[in-house]
PDB file of N, CA and C in Angstrom:
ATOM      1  N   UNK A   1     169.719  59.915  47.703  1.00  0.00           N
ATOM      2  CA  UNK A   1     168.637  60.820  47.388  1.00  0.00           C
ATOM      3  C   UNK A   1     169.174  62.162  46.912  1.00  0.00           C
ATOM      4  N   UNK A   2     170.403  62.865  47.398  1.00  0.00           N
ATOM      5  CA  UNK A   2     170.770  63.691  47.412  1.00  0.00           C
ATOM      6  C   UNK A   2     171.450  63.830  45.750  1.00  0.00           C
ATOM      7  N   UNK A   3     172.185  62.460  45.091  1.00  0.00           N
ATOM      8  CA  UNK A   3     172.676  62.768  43.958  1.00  0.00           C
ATOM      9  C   UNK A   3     171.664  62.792  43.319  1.00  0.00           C
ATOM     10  N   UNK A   4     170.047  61.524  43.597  1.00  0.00           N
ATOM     11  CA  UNK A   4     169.197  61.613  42.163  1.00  0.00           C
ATOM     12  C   UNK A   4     168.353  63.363  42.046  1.00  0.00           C
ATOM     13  N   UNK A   5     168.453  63.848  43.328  1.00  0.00           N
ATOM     14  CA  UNK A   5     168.143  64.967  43.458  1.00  0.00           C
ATOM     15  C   UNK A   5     169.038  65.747  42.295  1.00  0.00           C
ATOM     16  N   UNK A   6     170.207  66.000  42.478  1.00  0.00           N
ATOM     17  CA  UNK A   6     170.849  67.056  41.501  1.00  0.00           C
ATOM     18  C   UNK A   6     170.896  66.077  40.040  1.00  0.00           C
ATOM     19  N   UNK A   7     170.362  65.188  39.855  1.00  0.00           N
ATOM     20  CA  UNK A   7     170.039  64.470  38.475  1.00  0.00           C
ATOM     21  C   UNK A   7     168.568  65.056  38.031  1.00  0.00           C
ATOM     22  N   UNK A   8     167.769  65.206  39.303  1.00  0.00           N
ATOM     23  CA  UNK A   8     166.803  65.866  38.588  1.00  0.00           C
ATOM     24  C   UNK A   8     166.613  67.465  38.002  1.00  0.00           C
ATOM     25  N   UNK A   9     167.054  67.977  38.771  1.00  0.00           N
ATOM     26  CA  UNK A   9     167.669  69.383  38.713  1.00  0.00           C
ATOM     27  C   UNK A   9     168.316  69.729  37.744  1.00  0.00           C
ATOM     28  N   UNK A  10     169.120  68.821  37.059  1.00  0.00           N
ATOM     29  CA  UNK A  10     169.546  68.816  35.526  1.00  0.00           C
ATOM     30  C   UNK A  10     168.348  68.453  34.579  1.00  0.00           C
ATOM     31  N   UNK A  11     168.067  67.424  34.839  1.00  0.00           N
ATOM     32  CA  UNK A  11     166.642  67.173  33.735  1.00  0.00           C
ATOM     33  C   UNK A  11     165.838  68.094  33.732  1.00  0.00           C
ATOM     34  N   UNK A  12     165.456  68.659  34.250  1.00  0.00           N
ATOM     35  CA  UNK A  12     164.430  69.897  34.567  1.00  0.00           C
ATOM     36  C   UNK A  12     165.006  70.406  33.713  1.00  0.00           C
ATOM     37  N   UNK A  13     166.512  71.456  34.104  1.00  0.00           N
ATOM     38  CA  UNK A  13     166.901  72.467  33.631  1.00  0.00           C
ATOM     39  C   UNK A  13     167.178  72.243  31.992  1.00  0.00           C
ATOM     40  N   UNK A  14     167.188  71.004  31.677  1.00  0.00           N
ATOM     41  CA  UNK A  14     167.354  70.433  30.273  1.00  0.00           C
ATOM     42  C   UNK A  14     166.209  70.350  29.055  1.00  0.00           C
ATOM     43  N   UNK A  15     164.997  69.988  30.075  1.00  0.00           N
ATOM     44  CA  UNK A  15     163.854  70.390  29.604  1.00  0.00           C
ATOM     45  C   UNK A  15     163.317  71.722  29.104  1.00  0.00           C
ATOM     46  N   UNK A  16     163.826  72.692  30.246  1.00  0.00           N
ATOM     47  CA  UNK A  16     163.374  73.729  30.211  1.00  0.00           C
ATOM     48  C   UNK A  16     164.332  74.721  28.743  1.00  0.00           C
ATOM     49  N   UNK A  17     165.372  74.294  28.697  1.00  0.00           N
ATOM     50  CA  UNK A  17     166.348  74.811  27.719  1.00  0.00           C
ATOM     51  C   UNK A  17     165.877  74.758  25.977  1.00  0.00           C
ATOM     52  N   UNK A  18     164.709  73.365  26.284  1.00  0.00           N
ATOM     53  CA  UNK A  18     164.503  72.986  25.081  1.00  0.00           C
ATOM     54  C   UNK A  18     163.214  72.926  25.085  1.00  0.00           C
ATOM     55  N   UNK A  19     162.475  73.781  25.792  1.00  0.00           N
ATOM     56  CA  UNK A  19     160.693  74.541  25.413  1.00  0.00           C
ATOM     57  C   UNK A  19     160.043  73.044  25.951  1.00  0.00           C
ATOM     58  N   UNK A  20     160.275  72.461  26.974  1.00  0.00           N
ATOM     59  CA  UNK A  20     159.674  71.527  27.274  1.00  0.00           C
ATOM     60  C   UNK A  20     159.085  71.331  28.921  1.00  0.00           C
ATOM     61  N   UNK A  21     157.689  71.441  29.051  1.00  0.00           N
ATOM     62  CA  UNK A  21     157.515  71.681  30.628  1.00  0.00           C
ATOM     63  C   UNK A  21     157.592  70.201  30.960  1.00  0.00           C
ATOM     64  N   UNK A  22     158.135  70.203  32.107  1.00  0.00           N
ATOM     65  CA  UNK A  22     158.045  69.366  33.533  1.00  0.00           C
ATOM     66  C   UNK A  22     157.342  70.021  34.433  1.00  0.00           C
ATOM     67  N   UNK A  23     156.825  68.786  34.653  1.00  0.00           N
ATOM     68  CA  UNK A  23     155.630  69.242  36.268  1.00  0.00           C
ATOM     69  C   UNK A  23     156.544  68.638  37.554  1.00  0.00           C
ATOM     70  N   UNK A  24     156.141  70.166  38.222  1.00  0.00           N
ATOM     71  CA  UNK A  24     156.747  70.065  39.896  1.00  0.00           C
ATOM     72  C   UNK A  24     155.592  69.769  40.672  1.00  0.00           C
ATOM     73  N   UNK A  25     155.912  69.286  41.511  1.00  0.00           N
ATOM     74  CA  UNK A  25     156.894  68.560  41.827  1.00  0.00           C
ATOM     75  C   UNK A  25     157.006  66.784  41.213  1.00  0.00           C
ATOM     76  N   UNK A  26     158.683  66.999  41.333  1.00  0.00           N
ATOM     77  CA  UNK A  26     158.983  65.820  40.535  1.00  0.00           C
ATOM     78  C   UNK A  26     159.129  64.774  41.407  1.00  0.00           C
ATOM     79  N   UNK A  27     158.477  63.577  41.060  1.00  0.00           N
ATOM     80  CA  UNK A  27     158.711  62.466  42.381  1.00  0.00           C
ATOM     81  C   UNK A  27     159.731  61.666  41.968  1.00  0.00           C
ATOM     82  N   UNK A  28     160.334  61.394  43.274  1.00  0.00           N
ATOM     83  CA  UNK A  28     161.900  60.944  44.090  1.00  0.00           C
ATOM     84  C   UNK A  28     161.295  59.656  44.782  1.00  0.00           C
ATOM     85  N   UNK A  29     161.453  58.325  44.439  1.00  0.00           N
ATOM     86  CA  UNK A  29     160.693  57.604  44.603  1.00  0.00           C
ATOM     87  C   UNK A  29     162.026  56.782  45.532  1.00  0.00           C
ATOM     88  N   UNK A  30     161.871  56.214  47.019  1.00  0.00           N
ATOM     89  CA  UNK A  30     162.850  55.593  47.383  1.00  0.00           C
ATOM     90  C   UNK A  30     162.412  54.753  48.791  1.00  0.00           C
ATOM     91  N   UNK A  31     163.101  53.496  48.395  1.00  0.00           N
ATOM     92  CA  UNK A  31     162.955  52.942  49.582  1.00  0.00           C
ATOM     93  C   UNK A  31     163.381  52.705  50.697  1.00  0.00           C
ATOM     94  N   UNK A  32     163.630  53.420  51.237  1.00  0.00           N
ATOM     95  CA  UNK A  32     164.563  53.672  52.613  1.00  0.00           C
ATOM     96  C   UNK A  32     163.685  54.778  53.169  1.00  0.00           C
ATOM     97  N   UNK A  33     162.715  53.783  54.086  1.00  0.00           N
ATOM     98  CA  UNK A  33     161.759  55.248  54.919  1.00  0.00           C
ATOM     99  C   UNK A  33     162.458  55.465  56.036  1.00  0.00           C
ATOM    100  N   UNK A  34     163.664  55.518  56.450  1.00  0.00           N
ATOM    101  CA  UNK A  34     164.507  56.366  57.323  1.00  0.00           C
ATOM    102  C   UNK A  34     164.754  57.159  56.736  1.00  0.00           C
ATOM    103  N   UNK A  35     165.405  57.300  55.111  1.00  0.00           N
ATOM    104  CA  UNK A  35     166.035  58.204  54.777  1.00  0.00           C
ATOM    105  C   UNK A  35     164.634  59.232  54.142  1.00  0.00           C
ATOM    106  N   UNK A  36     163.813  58.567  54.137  1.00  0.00           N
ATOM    107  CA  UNK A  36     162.545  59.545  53.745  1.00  0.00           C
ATOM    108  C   UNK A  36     162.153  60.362  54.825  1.00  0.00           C
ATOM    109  N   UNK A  37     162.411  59.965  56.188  1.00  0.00           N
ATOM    110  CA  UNK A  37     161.257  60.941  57.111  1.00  0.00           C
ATOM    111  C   UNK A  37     163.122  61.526  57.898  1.00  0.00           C
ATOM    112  N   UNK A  38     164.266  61.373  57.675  1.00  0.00           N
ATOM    113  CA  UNK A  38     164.799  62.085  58.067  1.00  0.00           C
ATOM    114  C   UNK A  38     165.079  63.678  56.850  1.00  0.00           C
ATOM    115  N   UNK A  39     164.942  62.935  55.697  1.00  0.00           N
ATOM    116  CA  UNK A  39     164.538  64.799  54.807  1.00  0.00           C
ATOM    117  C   UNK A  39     163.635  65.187  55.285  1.00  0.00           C
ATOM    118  N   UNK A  40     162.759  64.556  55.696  1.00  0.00           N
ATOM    119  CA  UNK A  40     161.365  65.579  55.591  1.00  0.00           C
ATOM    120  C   UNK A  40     161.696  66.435  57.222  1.00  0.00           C
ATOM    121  N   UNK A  41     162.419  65.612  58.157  1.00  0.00           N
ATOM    122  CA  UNK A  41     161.989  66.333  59.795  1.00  0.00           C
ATOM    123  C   UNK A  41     163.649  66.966  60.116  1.00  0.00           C
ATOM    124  N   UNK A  42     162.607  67.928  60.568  1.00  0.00           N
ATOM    125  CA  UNK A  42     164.047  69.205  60.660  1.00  0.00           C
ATOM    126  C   UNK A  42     164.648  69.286  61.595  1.00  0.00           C
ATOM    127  N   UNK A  43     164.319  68.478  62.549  1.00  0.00           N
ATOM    128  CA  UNK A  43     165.065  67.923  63.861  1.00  0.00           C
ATOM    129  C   UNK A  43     166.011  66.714  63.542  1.00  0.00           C
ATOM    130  N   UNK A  44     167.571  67.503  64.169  1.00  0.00           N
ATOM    131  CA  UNK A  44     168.651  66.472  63.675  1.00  0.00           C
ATOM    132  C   UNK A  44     168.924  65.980  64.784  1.00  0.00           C
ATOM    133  N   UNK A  45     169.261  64.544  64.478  1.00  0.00           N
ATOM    134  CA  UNK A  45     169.800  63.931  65.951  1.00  0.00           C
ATOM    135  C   UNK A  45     171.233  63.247  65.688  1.00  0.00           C
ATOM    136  N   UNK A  46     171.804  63.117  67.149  1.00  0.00           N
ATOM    137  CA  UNK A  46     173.483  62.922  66.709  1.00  0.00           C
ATOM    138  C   UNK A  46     173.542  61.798  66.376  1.00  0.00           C
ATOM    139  N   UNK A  47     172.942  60.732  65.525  1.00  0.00           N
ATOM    140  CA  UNK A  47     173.122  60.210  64.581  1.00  0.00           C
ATOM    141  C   UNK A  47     173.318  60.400  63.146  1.00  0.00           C
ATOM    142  N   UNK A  48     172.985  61.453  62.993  1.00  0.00           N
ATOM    143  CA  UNK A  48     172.715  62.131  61.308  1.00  0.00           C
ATOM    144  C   UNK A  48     173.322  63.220  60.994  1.00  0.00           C
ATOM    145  N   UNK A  49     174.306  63.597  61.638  1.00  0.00           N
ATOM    146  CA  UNK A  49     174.819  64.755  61.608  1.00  0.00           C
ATOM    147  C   UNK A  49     176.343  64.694  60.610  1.00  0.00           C
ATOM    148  N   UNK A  50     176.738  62.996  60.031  1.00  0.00           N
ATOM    149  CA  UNK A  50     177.351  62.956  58.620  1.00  0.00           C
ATOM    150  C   UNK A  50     176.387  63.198  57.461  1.00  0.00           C
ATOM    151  N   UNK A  51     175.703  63.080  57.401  1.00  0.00           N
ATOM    152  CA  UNK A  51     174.668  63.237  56.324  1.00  0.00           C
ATOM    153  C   UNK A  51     174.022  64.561  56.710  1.00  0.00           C
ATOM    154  N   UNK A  52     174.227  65.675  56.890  1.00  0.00           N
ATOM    155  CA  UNK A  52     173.483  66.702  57.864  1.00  0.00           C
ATOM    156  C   UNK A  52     173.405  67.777  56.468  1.00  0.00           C
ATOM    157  N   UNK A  53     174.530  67.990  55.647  1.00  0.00           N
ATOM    158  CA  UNK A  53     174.496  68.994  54.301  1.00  0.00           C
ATOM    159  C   UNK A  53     173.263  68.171  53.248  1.00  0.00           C
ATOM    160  N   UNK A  54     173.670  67.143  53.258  1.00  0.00           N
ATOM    161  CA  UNK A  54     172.606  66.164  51.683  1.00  0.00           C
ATOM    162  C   UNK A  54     171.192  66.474  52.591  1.00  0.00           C
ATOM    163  N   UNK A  55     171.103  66.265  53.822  1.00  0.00           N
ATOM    164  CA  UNK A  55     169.603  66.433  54.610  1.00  0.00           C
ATOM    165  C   UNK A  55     169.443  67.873  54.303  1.00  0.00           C
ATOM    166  N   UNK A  56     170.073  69.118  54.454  1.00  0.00           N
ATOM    167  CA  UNK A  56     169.481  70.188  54.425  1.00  0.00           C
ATOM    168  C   UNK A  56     169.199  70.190  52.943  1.00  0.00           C
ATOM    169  N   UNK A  57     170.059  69.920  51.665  1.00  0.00           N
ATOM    170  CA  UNK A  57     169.682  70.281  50.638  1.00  0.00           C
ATOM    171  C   UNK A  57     168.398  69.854  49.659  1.00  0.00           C
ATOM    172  N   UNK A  58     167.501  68.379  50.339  1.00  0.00           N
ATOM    173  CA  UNK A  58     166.724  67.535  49.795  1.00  0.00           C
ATOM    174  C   UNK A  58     165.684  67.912  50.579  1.00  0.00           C
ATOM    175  N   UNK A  59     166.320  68.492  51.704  1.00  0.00           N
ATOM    176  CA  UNK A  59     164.948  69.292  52.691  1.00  0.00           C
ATOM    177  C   UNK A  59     164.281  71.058  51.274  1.00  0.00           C
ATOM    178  N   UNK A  60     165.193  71.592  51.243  1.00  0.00           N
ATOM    179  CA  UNK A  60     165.132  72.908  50.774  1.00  0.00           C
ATOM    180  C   UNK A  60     164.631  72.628  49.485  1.00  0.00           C
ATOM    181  N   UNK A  61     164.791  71.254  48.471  1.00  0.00           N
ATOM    182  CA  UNK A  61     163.758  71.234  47.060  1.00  0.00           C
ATOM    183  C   UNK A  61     162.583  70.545  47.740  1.00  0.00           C
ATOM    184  N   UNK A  62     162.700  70.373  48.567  1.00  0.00           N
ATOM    185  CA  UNK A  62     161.110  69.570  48.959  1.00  0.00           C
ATOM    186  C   UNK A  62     160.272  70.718  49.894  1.00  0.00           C
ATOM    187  N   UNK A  63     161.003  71.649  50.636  1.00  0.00           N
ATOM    188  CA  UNK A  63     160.104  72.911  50.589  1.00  0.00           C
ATOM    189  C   UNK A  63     160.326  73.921  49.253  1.00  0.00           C
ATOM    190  N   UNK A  64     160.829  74.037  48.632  1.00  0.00           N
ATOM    191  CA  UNK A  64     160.870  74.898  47.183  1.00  0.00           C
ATOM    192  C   UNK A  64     159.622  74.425  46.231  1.00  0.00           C
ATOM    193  N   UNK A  65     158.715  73.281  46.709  1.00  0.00           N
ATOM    194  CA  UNK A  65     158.033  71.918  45.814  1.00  0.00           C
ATOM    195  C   UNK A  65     158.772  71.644  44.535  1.00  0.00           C
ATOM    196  N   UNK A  66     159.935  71.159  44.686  1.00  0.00           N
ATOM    197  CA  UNK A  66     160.603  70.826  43.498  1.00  0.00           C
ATOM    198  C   UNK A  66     160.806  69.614  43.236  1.00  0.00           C
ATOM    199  N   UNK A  67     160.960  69.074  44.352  1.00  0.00           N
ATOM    200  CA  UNK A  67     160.815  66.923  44.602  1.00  0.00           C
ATOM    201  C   UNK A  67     159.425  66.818  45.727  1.00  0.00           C
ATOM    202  N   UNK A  68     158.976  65.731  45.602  1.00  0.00           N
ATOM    203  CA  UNK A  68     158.391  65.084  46.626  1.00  0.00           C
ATOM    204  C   UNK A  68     158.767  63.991  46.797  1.00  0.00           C
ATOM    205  N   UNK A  69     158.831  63.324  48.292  1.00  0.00           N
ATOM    206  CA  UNK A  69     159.201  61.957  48.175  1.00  0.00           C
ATOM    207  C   UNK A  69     158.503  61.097  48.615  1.00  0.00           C
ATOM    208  N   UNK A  70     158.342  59.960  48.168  1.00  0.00           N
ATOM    209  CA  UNK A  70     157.486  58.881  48.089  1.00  0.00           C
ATOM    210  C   UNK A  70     158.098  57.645  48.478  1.00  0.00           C
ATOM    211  N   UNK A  71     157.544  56.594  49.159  1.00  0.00           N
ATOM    212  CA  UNK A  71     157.769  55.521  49.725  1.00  0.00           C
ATOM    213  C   UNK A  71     157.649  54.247  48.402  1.00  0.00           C
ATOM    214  N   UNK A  72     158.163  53.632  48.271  1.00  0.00           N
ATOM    215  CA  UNK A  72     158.211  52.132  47.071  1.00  0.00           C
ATOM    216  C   UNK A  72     158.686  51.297  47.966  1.00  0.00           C
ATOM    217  N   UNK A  73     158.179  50.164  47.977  1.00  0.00           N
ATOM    218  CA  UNK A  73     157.976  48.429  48.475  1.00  0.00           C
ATOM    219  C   UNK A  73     159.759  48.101  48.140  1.00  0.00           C
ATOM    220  N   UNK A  74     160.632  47.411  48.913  1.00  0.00           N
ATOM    221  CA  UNK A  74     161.493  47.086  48.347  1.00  0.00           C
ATOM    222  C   UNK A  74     161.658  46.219  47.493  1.00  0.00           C
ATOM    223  N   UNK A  75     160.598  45.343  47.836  1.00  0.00           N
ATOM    224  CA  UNK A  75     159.872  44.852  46.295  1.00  0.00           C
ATOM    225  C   UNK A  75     159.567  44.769  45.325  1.00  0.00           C
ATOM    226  N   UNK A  76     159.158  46.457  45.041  1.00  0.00           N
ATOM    227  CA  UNK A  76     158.838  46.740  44.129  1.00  0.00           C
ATOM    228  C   UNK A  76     159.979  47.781  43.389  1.00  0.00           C
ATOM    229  N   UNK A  77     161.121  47.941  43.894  1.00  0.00           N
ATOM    230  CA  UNK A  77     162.082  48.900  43.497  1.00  0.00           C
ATOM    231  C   UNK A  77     162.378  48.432  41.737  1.00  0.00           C
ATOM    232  N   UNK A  78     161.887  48.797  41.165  1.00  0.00           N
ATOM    233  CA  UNK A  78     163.016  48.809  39.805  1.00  0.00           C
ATOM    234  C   UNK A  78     164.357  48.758  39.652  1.00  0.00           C
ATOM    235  N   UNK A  79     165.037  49.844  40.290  1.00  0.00           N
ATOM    236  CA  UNK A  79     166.288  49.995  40.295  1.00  0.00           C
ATOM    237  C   UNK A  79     167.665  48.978  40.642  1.00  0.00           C
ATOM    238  N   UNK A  80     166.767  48.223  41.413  1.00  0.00           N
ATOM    239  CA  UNK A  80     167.094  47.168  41.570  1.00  0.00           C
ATOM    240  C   UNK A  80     167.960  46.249  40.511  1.00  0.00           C
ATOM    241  N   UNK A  81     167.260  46.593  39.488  1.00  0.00           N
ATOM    242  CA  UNK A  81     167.628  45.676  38.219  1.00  0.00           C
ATOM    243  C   UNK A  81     169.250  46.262  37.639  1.00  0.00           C
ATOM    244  N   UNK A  82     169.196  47.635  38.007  1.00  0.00           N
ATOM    245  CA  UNK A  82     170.250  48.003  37.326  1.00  0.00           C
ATOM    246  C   UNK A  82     171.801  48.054  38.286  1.00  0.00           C
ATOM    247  N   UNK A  83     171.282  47.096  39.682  1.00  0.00           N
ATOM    248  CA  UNK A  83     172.084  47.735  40.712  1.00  0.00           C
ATOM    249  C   UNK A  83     172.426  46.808  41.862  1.00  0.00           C
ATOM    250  N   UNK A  84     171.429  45.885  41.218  1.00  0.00           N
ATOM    251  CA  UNK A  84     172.140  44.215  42.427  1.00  0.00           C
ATOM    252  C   UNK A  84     172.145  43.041  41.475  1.00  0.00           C
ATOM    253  N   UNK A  85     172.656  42.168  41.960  1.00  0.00           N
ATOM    254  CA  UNK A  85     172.770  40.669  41.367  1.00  0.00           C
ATOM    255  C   UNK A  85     171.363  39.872  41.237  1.00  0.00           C
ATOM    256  N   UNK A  86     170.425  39.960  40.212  1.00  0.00           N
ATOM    257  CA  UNK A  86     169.276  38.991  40.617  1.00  0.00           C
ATOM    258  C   UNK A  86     169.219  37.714  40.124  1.00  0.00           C
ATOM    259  N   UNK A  87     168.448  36.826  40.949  1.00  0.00           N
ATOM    260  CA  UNK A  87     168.092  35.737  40.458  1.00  0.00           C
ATOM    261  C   UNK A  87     167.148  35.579  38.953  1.00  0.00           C
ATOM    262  N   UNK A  88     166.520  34.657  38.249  1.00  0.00           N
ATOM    263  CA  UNK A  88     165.692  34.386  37.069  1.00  0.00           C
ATOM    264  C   UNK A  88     164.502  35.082  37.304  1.00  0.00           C
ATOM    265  N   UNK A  89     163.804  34.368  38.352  1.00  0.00           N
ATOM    266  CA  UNK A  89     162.358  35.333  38.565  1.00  0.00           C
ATOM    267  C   UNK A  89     162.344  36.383  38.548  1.00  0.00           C
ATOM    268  N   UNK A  90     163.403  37.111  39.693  1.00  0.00           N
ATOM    269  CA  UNK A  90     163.817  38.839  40.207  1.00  0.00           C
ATOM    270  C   UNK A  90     163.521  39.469  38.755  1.00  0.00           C
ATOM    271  N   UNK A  91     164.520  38.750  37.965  1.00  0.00           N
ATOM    272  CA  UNK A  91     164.817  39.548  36.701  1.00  0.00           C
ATOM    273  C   UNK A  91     163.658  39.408  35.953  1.00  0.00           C
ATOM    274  N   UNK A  92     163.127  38.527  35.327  1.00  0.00           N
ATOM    275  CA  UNK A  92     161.789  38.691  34.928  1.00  0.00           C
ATOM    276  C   UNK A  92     160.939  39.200  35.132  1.00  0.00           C
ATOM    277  N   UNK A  93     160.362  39.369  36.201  1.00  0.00           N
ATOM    278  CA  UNK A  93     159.690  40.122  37.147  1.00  0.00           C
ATOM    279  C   UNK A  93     159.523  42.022  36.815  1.00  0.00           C
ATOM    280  N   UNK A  94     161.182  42.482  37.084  1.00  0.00           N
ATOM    281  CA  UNK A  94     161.086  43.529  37.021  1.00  0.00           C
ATOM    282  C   UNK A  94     161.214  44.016  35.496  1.00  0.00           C
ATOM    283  N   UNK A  95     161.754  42.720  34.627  1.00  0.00           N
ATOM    284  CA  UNK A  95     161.582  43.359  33.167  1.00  0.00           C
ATOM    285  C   UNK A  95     160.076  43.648  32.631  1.00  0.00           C
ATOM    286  N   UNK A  96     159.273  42.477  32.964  1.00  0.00           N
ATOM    287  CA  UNK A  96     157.991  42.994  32.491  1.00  0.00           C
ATOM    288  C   UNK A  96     157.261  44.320  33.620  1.00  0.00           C
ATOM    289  N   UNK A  97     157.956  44.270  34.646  1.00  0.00           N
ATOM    290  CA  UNK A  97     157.545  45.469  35.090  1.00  0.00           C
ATOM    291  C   UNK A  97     157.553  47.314  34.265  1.00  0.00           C
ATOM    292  N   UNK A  98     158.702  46.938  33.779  1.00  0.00           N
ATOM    293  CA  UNK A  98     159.932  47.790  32.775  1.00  0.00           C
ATOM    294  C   UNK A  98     158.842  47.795  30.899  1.00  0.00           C
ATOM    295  N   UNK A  99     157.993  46.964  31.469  1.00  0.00           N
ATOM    296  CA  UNK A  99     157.296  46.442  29.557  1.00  0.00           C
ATOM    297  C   UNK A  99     158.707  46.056  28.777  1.00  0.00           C
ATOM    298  N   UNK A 100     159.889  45.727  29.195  1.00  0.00           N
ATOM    299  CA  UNK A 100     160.805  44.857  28.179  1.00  0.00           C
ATOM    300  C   UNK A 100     160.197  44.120  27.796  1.00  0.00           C
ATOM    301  N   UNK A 101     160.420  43.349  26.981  1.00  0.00           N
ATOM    302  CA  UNK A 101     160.454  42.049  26.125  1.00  0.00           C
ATOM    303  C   UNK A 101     161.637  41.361  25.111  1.00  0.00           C
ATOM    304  N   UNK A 102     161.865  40.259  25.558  1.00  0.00           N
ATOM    305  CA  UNK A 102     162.608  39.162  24.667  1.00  0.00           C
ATOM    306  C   UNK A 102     162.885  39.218  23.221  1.00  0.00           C
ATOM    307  N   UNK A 103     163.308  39.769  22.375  1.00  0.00           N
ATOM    308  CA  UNK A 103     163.028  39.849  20.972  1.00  0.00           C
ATOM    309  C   UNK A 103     163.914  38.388  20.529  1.00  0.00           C
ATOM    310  N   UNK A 104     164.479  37.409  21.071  1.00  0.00           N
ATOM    311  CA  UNK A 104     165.127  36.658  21.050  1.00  0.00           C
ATOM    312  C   UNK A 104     163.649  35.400  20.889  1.00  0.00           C
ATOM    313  N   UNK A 105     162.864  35.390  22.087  1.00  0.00           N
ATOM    314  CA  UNK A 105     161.999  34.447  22.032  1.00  0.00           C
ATOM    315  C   UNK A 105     161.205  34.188  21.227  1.00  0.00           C
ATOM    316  N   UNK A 106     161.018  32.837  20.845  1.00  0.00           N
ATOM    317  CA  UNK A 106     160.131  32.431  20.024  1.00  0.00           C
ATOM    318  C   UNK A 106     158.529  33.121  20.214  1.00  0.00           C
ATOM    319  N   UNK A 107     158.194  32.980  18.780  1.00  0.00           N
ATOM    320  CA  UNK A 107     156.876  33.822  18.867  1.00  0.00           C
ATOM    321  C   UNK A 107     155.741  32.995  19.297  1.00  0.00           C
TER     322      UNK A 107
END
């Protein structure tokens, strides 16, 4: 969360360089609702205290309203596609999710 965070923080600032608004807050869409409700709660416990800098900094754009974060189905992750091994369906699935299409297939 913490790198797509400073990925967004560039896009923004990239936008903004080139007369182009982005609306804040920008959603940070992820599926790991541990790692979602430990940004959001400001109570650290000695489990989390390797991850304790990336928690304060994803805490501080999400009170700045610069990200919000949002919960996605692991199901429904997109990212997926670009980032695990899928089966035929998986992949189909998330391409038409994506609006890809086949330019290979018969018409």
């Amino acid at each position: 969360m913490a790198q797509s965070t400073c990925e967004l923080i560039w896009i923004h600032q990239l936008l903004s360089e080139i007369d182009l608004d982005s609306s804040l807050p920008m959603k940070l869409w992820c599926d790991n609702q541990a790692a979602i409700h430990i940004a959001s709660n400001p109570v650290f416990h000695e489990r989390t205290k390797h991850i304790e800098v990336d928690c304060h900094f994803i805490r501080e754009k999400i009170q700045q309203n610069f990200i919000s974060t949002n919960h996605v189905k692991t199901g429904e992750q997109l990212a997926d596609f670009f980032t695990k091994a899928l089966s035929g369906p998986r992949i189909d699935y998330i391409c038409n999710k994506m609006g890809m299409i086949n330019i290979y297939a018969p018409s």
